[in-house]
Protein backbone atom coordinates (compact mmCIF):
# COMPACT_ATOMS: atom_id res chain seq x y z
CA UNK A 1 -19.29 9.14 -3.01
CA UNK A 2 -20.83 11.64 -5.39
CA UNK A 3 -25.38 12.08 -5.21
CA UNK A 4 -25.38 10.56 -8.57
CA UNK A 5 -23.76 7.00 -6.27
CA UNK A 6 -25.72 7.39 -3.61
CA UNK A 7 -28.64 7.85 -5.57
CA UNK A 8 -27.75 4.56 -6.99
CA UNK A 9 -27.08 3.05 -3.83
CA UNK A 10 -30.58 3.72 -2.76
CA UNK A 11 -32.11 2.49 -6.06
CA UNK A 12 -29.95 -1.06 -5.51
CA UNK A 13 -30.85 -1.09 -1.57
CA UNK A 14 -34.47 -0.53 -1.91
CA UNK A 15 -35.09 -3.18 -5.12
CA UNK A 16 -35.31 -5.87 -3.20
CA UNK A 17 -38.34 -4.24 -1.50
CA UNK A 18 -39.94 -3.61 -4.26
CA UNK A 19 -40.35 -7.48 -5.67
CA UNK A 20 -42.75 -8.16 -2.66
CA UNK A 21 -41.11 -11.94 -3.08
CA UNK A 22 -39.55 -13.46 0.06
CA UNK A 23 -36.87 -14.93 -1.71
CA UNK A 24 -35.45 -12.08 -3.35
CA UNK A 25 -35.30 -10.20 -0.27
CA UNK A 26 -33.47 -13.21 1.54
CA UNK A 27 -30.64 -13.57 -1.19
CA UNK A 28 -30.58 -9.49 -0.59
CA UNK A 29 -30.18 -9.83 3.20
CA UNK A 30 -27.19 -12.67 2.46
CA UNK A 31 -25.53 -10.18 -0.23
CA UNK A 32 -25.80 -7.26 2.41
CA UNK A 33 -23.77 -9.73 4.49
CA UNK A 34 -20.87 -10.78 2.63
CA UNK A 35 -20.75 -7.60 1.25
CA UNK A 36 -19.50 -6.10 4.56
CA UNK A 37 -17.56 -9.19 5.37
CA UNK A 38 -16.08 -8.74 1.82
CA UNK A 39 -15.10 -4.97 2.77
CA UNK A 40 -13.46 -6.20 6.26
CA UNK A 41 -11.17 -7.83 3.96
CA UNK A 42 -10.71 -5.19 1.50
CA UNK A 43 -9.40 -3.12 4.03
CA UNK A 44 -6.15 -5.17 4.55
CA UNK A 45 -6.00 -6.75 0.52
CA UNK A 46 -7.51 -3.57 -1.20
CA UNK A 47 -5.21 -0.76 0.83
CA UNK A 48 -3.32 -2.73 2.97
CA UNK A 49 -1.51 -4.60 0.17
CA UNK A 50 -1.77 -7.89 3.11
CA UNK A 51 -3.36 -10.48 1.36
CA UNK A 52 -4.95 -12.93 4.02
CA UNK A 53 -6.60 -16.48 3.65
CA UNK A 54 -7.25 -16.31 7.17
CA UNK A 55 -10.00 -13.70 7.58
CA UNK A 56 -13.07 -16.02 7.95
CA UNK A 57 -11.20 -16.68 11.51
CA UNK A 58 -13.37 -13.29 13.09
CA UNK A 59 -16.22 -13.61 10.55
CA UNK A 60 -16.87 -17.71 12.71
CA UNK A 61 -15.45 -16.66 15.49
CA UNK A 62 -17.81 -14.65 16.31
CA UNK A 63 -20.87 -16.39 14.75
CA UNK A 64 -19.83 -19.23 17.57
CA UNK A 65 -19.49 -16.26 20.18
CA UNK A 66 -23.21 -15.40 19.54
CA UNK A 67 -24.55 -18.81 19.13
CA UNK A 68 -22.84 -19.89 22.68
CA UNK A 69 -23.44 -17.16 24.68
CA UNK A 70 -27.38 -17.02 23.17
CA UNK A 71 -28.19 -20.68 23.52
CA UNK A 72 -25.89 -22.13 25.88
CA UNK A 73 -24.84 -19.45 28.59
CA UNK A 74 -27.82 -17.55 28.96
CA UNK A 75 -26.58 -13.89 27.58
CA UNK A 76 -28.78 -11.49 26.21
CA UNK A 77 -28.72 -10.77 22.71
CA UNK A 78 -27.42 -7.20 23.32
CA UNK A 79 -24.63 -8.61 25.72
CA UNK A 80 -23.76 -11.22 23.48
CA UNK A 81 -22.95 -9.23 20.32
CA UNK A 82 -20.99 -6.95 22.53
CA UNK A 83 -19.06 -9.57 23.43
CA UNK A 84 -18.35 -11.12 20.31
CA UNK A 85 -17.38 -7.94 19.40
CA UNK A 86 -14.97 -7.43 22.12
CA UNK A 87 -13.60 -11.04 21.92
CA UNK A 88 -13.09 -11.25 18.47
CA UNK A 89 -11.44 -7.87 18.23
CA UNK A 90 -8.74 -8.87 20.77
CA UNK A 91 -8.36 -11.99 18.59
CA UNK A 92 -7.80 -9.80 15.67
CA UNK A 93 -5.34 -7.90 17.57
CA UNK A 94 -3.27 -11.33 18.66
CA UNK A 95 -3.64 -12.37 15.28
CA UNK A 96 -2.28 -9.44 13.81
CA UNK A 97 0.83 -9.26 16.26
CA UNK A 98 1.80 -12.45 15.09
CA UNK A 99 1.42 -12.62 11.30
CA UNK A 100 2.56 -8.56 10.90
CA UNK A 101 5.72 -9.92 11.90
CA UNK A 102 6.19 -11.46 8.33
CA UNK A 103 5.26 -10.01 4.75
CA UNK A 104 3.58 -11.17 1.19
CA UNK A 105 3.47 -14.64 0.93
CA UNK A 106 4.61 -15.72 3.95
CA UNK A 107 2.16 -13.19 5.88
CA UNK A 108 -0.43 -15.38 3.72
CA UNK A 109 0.72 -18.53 4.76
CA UNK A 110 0.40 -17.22 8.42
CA UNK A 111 -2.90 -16.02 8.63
CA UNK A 112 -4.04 -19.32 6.75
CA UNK A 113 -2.02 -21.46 9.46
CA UNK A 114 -4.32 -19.27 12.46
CA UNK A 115 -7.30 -18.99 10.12
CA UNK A 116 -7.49 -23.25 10.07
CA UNK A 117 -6.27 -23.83 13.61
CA UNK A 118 -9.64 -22.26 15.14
CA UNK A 119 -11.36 -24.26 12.56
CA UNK A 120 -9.88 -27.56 13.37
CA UNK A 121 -10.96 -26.06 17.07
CA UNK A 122 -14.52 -25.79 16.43
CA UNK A 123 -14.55 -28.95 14.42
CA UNK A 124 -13.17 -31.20 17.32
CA UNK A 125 -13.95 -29.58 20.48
CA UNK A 126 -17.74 -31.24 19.69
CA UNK A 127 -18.20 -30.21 23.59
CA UNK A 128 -18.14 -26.96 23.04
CA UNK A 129 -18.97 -26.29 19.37
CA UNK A 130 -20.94 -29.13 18.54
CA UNK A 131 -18.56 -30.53 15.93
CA UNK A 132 -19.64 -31.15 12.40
CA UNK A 133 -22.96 -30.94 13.45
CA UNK A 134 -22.34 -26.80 14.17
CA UNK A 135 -25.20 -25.37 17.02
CA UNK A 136 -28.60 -24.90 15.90
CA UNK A 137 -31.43 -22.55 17.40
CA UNK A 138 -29.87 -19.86 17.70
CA UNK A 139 -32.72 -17.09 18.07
CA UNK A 140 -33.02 -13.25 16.32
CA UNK A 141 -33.32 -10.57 18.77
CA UNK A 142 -36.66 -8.36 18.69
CA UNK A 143 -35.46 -4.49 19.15
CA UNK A 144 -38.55 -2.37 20.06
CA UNK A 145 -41.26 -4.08 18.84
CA UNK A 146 -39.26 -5.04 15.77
CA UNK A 147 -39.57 -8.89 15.34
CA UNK A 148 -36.44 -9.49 12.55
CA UNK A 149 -37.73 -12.99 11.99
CA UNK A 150 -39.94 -10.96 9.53
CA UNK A 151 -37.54 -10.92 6.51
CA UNK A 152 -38.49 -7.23 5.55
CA UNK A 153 -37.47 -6.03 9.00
CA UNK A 154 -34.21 -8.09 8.56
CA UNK A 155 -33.36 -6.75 5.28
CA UNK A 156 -33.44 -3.34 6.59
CA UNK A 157 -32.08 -4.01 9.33
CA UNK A 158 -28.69 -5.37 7.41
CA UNK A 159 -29.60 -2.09 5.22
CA UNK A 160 -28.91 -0.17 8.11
CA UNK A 161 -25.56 -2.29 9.02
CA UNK A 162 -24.16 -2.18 5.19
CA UNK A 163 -24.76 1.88 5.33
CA UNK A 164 -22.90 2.18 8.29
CA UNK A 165 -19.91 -0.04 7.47
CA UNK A 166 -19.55 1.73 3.91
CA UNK A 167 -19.51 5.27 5.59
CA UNK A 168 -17.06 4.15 8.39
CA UNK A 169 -14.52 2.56 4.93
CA UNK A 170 -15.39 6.10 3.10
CA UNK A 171 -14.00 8.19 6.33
CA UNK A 172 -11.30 5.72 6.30
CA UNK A 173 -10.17 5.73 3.44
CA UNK A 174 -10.15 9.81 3.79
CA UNK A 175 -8.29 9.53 6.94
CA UNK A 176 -4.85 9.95 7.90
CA UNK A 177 -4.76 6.13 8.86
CA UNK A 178 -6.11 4.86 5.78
CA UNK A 179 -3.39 7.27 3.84
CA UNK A 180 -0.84 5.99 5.99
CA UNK A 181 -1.79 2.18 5.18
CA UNK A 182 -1.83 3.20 1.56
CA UNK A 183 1.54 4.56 1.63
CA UNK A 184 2.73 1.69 3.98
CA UNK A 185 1.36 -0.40 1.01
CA UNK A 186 3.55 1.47 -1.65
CA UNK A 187 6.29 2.85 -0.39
CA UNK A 188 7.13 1.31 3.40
CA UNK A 189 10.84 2.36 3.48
CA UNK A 190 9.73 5.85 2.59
CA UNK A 191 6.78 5.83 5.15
CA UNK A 192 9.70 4.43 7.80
CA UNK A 193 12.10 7.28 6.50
CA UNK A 194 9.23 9.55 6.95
CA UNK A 195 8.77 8.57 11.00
CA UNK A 196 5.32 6.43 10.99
CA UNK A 197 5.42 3.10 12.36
CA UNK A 198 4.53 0.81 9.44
CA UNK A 199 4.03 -2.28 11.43
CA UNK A 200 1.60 0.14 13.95
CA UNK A 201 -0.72 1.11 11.04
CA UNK A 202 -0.76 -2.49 9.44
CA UNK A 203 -1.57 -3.68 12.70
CA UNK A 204 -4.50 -0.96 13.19
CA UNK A 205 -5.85 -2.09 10.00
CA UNK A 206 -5.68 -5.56 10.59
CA UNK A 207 -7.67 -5.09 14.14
CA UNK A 208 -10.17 -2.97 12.23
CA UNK A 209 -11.03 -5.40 9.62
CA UNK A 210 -11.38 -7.98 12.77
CA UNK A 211 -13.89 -6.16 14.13
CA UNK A 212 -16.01 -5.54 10.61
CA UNK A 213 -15.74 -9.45 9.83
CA UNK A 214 -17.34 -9.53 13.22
CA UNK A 215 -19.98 -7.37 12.51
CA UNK A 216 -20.78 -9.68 9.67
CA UNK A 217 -20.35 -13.09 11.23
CA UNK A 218 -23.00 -11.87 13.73
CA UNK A 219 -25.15 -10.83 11.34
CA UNK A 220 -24.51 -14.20 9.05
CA UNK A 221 -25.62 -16.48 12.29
CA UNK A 222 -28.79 -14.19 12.91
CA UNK A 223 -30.01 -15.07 9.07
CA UNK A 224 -29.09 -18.54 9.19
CA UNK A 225 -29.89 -19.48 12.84
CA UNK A 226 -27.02 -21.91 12.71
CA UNK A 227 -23.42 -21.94 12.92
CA UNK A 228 -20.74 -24.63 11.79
CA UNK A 229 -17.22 -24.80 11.64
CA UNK A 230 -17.37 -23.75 7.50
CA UNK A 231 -17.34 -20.56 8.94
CA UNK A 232 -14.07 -20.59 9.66
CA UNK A 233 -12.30 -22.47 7.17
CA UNK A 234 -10.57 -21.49 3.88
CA UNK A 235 -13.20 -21.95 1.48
CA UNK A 236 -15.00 -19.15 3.16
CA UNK A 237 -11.75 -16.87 3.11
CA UNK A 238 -10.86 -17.82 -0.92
CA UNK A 239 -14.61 -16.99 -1.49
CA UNK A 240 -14.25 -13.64 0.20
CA UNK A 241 -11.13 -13.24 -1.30
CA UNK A 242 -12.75 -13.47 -4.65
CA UNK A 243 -15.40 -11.33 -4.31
CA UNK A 244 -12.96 -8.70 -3.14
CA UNK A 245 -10.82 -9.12 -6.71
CA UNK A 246 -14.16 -9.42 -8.69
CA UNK A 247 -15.62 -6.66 -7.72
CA UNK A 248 -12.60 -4.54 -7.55
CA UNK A 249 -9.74 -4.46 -5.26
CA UNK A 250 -9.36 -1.21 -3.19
CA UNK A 251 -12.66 0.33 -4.39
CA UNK A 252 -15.93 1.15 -2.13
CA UNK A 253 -18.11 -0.60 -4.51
CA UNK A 254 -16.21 -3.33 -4.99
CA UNK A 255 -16.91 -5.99 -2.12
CA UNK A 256 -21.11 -4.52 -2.87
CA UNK A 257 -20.95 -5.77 -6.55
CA UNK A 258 -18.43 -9.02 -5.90
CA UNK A 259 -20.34 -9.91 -2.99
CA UNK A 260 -23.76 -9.69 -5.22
CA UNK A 261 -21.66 -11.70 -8.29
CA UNK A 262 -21.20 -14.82 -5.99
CA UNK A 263 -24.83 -14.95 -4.03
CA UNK A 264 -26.24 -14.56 -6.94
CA UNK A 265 -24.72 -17.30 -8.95
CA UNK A 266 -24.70 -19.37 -5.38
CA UNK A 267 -28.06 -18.87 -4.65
CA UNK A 268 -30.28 -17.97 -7.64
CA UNK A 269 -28.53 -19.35 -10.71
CA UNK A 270 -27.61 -22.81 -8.72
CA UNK A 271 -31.02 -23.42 -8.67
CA UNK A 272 -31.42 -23.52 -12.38
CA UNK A 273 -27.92 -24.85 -13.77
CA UNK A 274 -26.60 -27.63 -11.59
CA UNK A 275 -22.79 -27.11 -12.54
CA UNK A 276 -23.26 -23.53 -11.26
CA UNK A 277 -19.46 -24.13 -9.50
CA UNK A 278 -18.11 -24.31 -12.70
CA UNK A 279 -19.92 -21.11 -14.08
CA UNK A 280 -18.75 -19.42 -11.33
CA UNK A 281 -15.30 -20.08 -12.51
CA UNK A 282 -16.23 -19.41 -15.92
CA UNK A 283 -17.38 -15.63 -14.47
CA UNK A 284 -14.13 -15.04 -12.87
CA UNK A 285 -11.94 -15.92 -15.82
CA UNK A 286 -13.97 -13.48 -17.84
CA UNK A 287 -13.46 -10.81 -15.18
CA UNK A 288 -9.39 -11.87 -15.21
CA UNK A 289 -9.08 -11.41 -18.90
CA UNK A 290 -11.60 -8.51 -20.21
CA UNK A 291 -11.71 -6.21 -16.26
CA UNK A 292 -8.40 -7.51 -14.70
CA UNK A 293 -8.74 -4.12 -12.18
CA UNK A 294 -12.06 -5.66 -10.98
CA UNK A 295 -15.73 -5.15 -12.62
CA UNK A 296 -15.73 -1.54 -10.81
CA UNK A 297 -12.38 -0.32 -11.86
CA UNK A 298 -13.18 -1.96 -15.15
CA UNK A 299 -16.36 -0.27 -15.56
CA UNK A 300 -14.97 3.45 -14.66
CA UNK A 301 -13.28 2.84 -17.25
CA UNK A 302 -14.81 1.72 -19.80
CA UNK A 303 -17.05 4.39 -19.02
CA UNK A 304 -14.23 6.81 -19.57
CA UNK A 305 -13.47 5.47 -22.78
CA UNK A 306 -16.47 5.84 -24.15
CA UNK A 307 -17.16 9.72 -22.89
CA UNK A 308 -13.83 10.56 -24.89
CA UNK A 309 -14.46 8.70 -27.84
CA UNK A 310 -18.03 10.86 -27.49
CA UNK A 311 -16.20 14.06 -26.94
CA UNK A 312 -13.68 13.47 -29.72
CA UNK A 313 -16.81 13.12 -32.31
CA UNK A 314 -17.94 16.04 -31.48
CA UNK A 315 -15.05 18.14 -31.76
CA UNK A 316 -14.02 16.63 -35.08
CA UNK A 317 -18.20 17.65 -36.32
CA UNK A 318 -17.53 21.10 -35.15
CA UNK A 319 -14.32 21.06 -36.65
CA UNK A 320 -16.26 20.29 -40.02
C-alpha cells in the first residue's frame, strides 16, 4: 500500500479513539474482527478463485477450542490460543485434502457439507459444547499489566491483530505463493504445463486461511465472552462471504470496508430501523448493480474516471 493508504488506514484505525464513547469503540473492536475473518476468506474466494460456504468451520472451531480449554480444562490463556491455533490449522489442512479434490460448485457444496457437520457437532454433543445454550464465562487474558476487559485496551489490541494480518495478505499477495494461487486461479492447465502443483498451492492457501479464521474466532470469543454453535454454521459463512463481494473481491481493502458495511448496519443502524435485514439487502443490491467489482474496485474507479475527465478539460482549455 502506498503512504497516502496507510495514512488513511491510521486516520480509520484511530477514529474510534477519538469519540471517547464506549460503544463506538465496541462496534470498532467487532469490525476489526470480521474484518480479518473476512480476509481469511478472501484469500481462497478473492485469489484462490475457491469459493467456500464452509469457512466459519475454523473461525467456531476455534472459539470452542478457547472457551474449553479456558473454562473447562484448566489451560492458560497463552496455551490455549496456541492450541486452537494448532488444532484448527490441522483441521484446515484435513479439510482442505478433502474438498481440493473437487472444483467450483461442487468444491462449494463440500466445504458446506464439513462446514455444517461440526456445527451439528457442537449443537448436539451438549456434553461437551453445551448445546444451544453455547459456554459462557469465558475470561480475557491480562498481558503485562494490560487488563483487555477495558475496551480501549481491547480495541488496540485487535488494532494490533488487524495490522498484522493485512501485512502478512500484502507479502502474500507479493509472494511467489500468492502468484502461483493467482495463476492456479486463471490458468491451471498452464500452471500444470508449467511444473507447479496446483492442488499443492490450493491446498497451502486453504490451510492459511484456516489459520487466519482462527486468529479471528479467538479474538471473536474474547469480545463476546461466549461461544455457540452460530459460529459455525452457514449464516456466518454467507455473511462473510458477503462482506468479501461487498467490499471487493481480491482487494486488501476489501474485507476492511465489507466487514465495516455489515457491523455497521448490524449493530448501529438495527438499533434505529427495525427491518435493518432487509436494508441490508437493499445495500447489497445497490453494490450488485452500480459497483458489481466490489465498493473498492468500484471506487478506484470511479476515481479514475473522474481524474481523466479532469485531465481531458484541461487539455481541451489549453488547447483554446
Amino acid at each position: 500500500m502506498n503512504r497516502f493508504a496507510l495514512a488513511v488506514l491510521a486516520v480509520v484505525l484511530f477514529a474510534p479513539l477519538l469519540t471517547g464513547q464506549t460503544f463506538y469503540i465496541n462496534v470498532a473492536s467487532q469490525i476489526l474482527i470480521a474484518a480479518v475473518f473476512a480476509a481469511s476468506l478472501n484469500i481462497l474466494v478473492g485469489y484462490g478463485g475457491l469459493v467456500s460456504l464452509g469457512h466459519a468451520a475454523f473461525f467456531g472451531l476455534a472459539a470452542y477450542a478457547i472457551a474449553l480449554c479456558t473454562t473447562r480444562w484448566g489451560f492458560g490463556h497463552l496455551s490455549a490460543i496456541l492450541t486452537a491455533l494448532v488444532f484448527t490449522t490441522g483441521v484446515a489442512a484435513l479439510f482442505g485434502v478433502m474438498s481440493l479434490r473437487a472444483t467450483g460448485i461442487t468444491f462449494l457444496m463440500i466445504t458446506l457439507a464439513l462446514g455444517q457437520t461440526l456445527w451439528g457437532v457442537a449443537y448436539r454433543w451438549s456434553d461437551l459444547t453445551g448445546g444451544d445454550n453455547g459456554i459462557t464465562d469465558i475470561r480475557r487474558p491480562t498481558l503485562l499489566g494490560v487488563d483487555f476487559n477495558d475496551p480501549v485496551a481491547f480495541y488496540l489490541a485487535m488494532t494490533v491483530v488487524f495490522v498484522a494480518t493485512m501485512a502478512f495478505m500484502s507479502m502474500f499477495v507479493r509472494s511467489g505463493l500468492g502468484m502461483s494461487l493467482e495463476g492456479a486461479r486463471d490458468q491451471p492447465r498452464r500452471m500444470r504445463m508449467l511444473g507447479h502443483n496446483v492442488r499443492l498451492v490450493q491446498w497451502l492457501a486453504f490451510v492459511i486461511a484456516g489459520f487466519w479464521a482462527a486468529v479471528a474466532g479467538i479474538c471473536f470469543v474474547y469480545y463476546h465472552n461466549y461461544v455457540h454453535p452460530h459460529s459455525l454454521g452457514l449464516p456466518t459463512s454467507a455473511e462473510t462471504l458477503l462482506m468479501v463481494i461487498a467490499g471487493g473481491v481480491g482487494t486488501l481493502a476489501g474485507p476492511l470496508v465489507g466487514a465495516a458495511i455489515v457491523v455497521i448496519l448490524k449493530m448501529v443502524v438495527s438499533a434505529y430501523v427495525v427491518r435493518w435485514v432487509m436494508l441490508l439487502g437493499i445495500v447489497f443490491v445497490l453494490i450488485v448493480v452500480f459497483l458489481p467489482e466490489g465498493v473498492v474496485p468500484g471506487a478506484a474507479r470511479l476515481l479514475r474516471t473522474l481524474r481523466a475527465a479532469r485531465e481531458g478539460v484541461k487539455r481541451r482549455e489549453r488547447a483554446a
